[in-house]
Protein backbone atom coordinates (compact mmCIF):
# COMPACT_ATOMS: atom_id res chain seq x y z
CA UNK A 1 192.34 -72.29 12.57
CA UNK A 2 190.34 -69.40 11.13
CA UNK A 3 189.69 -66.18 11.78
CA UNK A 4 186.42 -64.83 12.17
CA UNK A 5 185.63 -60.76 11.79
CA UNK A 6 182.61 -58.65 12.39
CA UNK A 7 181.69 -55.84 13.42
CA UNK A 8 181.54 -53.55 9.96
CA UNK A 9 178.63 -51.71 8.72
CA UNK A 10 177.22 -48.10 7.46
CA UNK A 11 177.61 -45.41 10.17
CA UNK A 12 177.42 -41.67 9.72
CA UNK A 13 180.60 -39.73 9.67
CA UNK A 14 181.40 -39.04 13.73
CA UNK A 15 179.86 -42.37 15.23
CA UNK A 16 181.90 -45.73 16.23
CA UNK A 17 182.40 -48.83 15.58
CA UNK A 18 184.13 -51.77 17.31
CA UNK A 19 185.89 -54.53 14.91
CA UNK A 20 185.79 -57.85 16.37
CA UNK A 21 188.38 -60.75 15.21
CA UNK A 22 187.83 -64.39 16.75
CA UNK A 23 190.42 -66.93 16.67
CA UNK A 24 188.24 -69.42 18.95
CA UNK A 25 189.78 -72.59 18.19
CA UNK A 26 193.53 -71.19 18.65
CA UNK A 27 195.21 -72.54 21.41
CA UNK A 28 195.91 -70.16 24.00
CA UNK A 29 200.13 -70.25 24.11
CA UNK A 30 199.81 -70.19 20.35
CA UNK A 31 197.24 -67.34 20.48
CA UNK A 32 199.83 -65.32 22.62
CA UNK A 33 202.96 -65.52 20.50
CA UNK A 34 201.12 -63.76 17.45
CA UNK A 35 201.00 -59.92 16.79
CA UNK A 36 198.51 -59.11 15.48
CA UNK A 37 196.68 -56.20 13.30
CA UNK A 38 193.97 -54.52 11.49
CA UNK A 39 194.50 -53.81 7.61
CA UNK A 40 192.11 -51.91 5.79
CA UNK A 41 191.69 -52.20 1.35
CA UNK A 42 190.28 -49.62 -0.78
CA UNK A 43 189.34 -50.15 -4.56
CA UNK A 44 192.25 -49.26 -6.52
CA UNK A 45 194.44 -49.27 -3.34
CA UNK A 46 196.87 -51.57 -1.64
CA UNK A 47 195.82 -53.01 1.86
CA UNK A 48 197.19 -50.84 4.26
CA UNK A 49 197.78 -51.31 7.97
CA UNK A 50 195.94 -49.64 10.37
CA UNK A 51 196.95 -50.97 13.91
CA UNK A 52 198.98 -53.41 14.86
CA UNK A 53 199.44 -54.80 18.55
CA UNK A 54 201.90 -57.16 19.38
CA UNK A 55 202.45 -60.06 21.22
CA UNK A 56 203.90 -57.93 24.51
CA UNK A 57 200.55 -55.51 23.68
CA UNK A 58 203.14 -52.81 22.11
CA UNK A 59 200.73 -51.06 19.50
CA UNK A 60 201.27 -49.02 16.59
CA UNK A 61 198.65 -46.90 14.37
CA UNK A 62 198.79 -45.33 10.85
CA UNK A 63 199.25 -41.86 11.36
CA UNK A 64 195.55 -41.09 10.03
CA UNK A 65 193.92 -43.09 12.98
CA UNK A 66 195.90 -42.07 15.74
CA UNK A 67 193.65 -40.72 18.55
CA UNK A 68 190.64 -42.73 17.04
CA UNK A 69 191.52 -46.29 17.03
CA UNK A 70 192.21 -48.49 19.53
CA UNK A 71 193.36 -51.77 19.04
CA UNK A 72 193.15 -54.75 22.00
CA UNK A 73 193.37 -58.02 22.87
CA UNK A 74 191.33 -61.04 25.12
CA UNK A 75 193.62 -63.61 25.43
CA UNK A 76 190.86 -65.32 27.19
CA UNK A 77 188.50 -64.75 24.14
CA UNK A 78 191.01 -65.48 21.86
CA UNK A 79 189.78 -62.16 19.74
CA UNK A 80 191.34 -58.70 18.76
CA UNK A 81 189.61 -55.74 18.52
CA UNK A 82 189.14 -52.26 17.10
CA UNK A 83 187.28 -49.59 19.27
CA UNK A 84 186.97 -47.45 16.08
CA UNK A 85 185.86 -43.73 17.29
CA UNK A 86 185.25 -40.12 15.38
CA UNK A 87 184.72 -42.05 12.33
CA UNK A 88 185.65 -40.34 8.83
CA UNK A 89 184.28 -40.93 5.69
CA UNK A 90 188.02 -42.05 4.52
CA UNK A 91 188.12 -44.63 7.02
CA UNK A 92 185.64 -46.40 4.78
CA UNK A 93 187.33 -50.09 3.44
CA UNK A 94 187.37 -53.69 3.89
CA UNK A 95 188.86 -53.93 7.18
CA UNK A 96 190.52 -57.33 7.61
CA UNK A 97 192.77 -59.07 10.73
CA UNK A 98 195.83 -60.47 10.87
CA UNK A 99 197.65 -62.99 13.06
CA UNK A 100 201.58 -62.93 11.87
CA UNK A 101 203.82 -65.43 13.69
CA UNK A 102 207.34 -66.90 13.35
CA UNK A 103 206.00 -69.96 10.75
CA UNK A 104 202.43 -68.24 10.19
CA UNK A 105 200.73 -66.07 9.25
CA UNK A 106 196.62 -65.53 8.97
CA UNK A 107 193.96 -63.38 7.88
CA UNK A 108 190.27 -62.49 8.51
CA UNK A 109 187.82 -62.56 5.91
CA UNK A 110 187.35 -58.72 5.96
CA UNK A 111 184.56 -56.74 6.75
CA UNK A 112 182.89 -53.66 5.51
CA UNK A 113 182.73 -50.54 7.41
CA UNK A 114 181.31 -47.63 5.42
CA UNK A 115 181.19 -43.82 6.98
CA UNK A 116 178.44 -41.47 5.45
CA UNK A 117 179.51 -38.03 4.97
């Protein structure tokens, strides 16, 4: 199964974006027993996590993003997504998404969100 993201591009400093993360193929018990997150890298930087929700939709946010982010889940979609508001120009990074499980674990292929000042 693969993950597929979108949703990143250039956006001036203030604006929004929404991360999307497809797992379209997963089946849906397996689909629900995963928490899942949004990590974002930097050049020079470790990949960092930005939100996590898991499977019983408890979320968590790095302390930079709380009040901005918002991460959910469509179980019937099979996605997970990032309502990204009052963008900064740090918040710019590959942004990838992760499914971790018991035996598993899987990421996104990232994608780019860049904030203009």
């Amino acid at each position: 199964v693969q993950l597929q993201a979108s949703g990143g591009g250039l956006v001036q400093a203030g604006g929004s974006l929404r991360l999307s993360c497809a797992a379209s193929r997963m089946i849906l018990s397996v689909f629900w027993g995963y928490d899942m997150g949004w990590y974002r890298q930097t050049p020079g930087k470790e990949r960092e996590m930005v939100a996590v929700i898991s499977s019983d939709r408890t979320t968590k946010y790095e302390d930079s993003v709380k009040g901005r982010f918002t991460i959910s889940k469509d179980n019937t979609r099979r996605t997970v997504y990032s309502q990204m508001n009052s963008l900064k120009p740090e918040d710019t990074g590959v942004y990838y998404c992760n499914f971790k499980g018991a035996n598993s674990e899987l990421w996104g292929q990232g994608t780019l969100v860049t904030v203009s000042s």
